[in-house]
C-alpha atoms as a PDB file:
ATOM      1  CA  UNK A   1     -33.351 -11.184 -19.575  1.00  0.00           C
ATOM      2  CA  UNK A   2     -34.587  -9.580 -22.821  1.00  0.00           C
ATOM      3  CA  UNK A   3     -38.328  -8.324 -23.089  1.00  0.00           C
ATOM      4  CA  UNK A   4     -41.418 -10.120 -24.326  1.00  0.00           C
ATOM      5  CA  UNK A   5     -44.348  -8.355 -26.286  1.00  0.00           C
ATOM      6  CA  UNK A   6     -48.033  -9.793 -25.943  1.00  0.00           C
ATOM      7  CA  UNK A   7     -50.157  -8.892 -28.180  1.00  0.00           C
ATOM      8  CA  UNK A   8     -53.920  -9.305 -27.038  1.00  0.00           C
ATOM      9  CA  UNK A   9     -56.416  -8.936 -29.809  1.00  0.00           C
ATOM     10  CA  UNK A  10     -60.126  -9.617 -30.350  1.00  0.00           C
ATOM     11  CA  UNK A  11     -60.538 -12.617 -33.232  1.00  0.00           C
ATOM     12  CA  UNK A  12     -64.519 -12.179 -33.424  1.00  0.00           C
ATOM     13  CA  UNK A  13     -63.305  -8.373 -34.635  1.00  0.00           C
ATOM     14  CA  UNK A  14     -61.064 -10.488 -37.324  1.00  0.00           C
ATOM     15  CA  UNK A  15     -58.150  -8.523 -35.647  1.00  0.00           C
ATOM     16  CA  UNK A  16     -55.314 -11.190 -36.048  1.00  0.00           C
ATOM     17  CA  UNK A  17     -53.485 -10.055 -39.245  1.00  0.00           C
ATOM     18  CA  UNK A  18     -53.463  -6.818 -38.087  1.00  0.00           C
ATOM     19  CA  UNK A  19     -52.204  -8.599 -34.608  1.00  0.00           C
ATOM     20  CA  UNK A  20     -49.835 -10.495 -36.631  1.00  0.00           C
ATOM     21  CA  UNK A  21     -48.148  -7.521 -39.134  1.00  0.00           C
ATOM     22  CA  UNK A  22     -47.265  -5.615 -35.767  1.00  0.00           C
ATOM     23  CA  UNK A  23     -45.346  -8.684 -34.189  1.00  0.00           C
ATOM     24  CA  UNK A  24     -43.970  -8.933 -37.601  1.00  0.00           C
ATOM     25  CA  UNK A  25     -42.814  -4.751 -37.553  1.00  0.00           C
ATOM     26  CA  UNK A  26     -41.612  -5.795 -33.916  1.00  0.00           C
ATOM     27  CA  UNK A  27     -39.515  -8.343 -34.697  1.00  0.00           C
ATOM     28  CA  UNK A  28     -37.936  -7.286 -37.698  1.00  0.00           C
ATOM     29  CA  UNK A  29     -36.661  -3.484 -35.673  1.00  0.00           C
ATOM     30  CA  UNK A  30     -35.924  -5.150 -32.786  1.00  0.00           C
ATOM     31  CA  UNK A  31     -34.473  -9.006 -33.462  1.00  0.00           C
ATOM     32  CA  UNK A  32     -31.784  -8.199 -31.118  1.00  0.00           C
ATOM     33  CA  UNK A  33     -33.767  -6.751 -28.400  1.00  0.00           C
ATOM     34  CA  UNK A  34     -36.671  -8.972 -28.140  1.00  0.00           C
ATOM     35  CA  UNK A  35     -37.411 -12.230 -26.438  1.00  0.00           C
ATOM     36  CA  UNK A  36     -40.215 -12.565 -28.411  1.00  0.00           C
ATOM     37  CA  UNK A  37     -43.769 -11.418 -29.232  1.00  0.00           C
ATOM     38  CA  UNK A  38     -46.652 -13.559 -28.467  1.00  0.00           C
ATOM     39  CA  UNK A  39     -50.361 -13.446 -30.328  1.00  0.00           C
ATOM     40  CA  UNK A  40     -53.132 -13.954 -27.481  1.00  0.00           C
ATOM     41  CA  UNK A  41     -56.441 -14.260 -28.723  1.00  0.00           C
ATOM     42  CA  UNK A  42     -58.546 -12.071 -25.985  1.00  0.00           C
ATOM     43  CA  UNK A  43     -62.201 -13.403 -24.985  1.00  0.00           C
ATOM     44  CA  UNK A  44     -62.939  -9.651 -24.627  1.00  0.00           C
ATOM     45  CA  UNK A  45     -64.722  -8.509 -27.472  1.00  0.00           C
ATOM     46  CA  UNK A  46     -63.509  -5.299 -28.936  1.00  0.00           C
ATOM     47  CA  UNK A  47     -59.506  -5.856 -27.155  1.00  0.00           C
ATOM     48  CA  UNK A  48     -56.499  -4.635 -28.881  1.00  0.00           C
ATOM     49  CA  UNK A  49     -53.618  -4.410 -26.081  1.00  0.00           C
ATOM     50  CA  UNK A  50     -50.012  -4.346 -26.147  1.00  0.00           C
ATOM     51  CA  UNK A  51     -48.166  -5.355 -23.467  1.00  0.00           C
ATOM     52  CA  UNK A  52     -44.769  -4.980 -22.962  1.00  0.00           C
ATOM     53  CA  UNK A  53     -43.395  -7.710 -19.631  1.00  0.00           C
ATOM     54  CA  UNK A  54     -46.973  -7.413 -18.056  1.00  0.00           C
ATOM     55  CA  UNK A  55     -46.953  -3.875 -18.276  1.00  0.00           C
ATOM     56  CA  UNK A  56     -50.026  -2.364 -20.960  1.00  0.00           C
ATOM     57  CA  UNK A  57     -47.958  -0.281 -23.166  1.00  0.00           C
ATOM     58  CA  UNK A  58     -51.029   0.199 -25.545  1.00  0.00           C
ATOM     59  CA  UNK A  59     -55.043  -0.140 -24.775  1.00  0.00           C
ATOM     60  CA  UNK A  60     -57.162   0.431 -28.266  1.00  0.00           C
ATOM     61  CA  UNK A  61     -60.148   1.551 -26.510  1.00  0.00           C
ATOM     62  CA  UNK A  62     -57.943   4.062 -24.036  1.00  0.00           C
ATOM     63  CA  UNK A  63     -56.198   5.322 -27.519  1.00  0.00           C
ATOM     64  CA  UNK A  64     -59.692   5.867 -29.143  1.00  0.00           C
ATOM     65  CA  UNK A  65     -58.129   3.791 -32.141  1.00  0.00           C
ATOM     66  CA  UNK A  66     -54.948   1.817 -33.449  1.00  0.00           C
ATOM     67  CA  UNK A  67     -51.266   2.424 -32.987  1.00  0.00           C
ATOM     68  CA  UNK A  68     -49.369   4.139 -35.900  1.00  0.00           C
ATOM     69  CA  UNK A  69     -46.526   1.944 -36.318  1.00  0.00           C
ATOM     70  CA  UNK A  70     -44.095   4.380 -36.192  1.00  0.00           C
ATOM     71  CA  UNK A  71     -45.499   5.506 -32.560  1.00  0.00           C
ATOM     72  CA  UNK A  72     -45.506   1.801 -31.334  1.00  0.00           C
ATOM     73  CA  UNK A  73     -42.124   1.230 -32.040  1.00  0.00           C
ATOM     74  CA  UNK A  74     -40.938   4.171 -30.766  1.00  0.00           C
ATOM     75  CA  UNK A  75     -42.775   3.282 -27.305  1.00  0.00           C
ATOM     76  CA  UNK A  76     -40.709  -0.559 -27.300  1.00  0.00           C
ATOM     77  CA  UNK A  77     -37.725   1.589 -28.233  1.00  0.00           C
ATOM     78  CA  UNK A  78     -37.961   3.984 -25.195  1.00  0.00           C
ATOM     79  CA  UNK A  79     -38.679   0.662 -22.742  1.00  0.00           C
ATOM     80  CA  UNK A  80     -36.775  -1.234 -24.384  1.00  0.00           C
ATOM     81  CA  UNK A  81     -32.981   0.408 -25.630  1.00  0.00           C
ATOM     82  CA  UNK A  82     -33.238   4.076 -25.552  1.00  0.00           C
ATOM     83  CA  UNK A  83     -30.283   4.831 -27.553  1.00  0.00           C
ATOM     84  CA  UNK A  84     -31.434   2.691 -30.440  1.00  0.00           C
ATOM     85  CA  UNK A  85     -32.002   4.839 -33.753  1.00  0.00           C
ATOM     86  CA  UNK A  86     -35.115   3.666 -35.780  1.00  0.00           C
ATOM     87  CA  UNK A  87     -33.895   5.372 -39.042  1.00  0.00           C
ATOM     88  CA  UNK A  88     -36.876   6.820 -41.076  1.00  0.00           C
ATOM     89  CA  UNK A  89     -39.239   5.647 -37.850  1.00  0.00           C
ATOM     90  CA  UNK A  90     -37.563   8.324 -35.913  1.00  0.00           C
ATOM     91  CA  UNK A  91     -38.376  11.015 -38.266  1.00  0.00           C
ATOM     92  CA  UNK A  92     -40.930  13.624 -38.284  1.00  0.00           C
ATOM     93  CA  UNK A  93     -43.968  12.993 -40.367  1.00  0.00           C
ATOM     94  CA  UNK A  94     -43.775  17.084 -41.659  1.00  0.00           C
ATOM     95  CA  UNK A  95     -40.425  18.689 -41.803  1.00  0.00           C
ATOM     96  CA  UNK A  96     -39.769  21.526 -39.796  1.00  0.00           C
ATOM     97  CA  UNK A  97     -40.265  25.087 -41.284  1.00  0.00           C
ATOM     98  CA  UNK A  98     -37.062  27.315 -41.686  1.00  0.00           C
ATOM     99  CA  UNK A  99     -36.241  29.414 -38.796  1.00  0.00           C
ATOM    100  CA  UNK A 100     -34.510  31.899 -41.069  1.00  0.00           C
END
C-alpha cells in the first residue's frame, strides 16, 4: 500500500498556501509513490506538522522554523523509495572545493 502525507497546519497563522505549495512539491516528485497528501487544518495554534503514515516526519516548533523544500523531499524520499534520484533536489546547495 503506497504512503499518505498529512499535512497539519495552523489556519489562524494563515498557514494553508504554504500547507498547500508543499502537497503540491509532494505530489508533483513523487506521483508514483504517493497515495496522497491530505491538508488538516490543526486547532493548535502555531502547528505546522508533517506526517508521513502516522509517523511526524516534521514538527515546526521542534525545527525552530519551516522545512526547506529540498530537505522535505529528501526526508519522503528516504521513507519512501530510497533509490529514487531527485535531480537538482539532490544536489548540494555550495559545490565542493577542489581537493587538488
Amino acid at each position: 500500500m503506497k504512503p499518505e502525507v498529512i499535512i497539519e497546519y495552523c489556519p489562524k497563522c494563515k498557514w494553508l498556501l504554504r500547507a498547500a505549495y508543499i502537497a503540491q512539491e509532494l505530489l508533483t516528485t513523487f506521483e508514483e509513490e504517493l497515495k496522497g497528501v491530505s491538508l488538516r487544518p490543526s486547532a493548535v495554534s502555531g502547528r505546522f506538522q508533517i506526517v508521513l503514515n502516522g509517523e511526524c516526519m516534521f514538527d515546526r516548533k521542534r525545527y525552530g522554523g519551516f522545512p526547506e523544500i529540498k530537505e522535505l523531499k529528501q526526508l519522503v524520499r528516504d521513507r519512501v523509495c530510497p533509490d529514487k534520484n531527485l535531480g537538482h533536489s539532490d544536489r548540494k546547495t555550495h559545490p565542493e572545493p577542489d581537493q587538488g
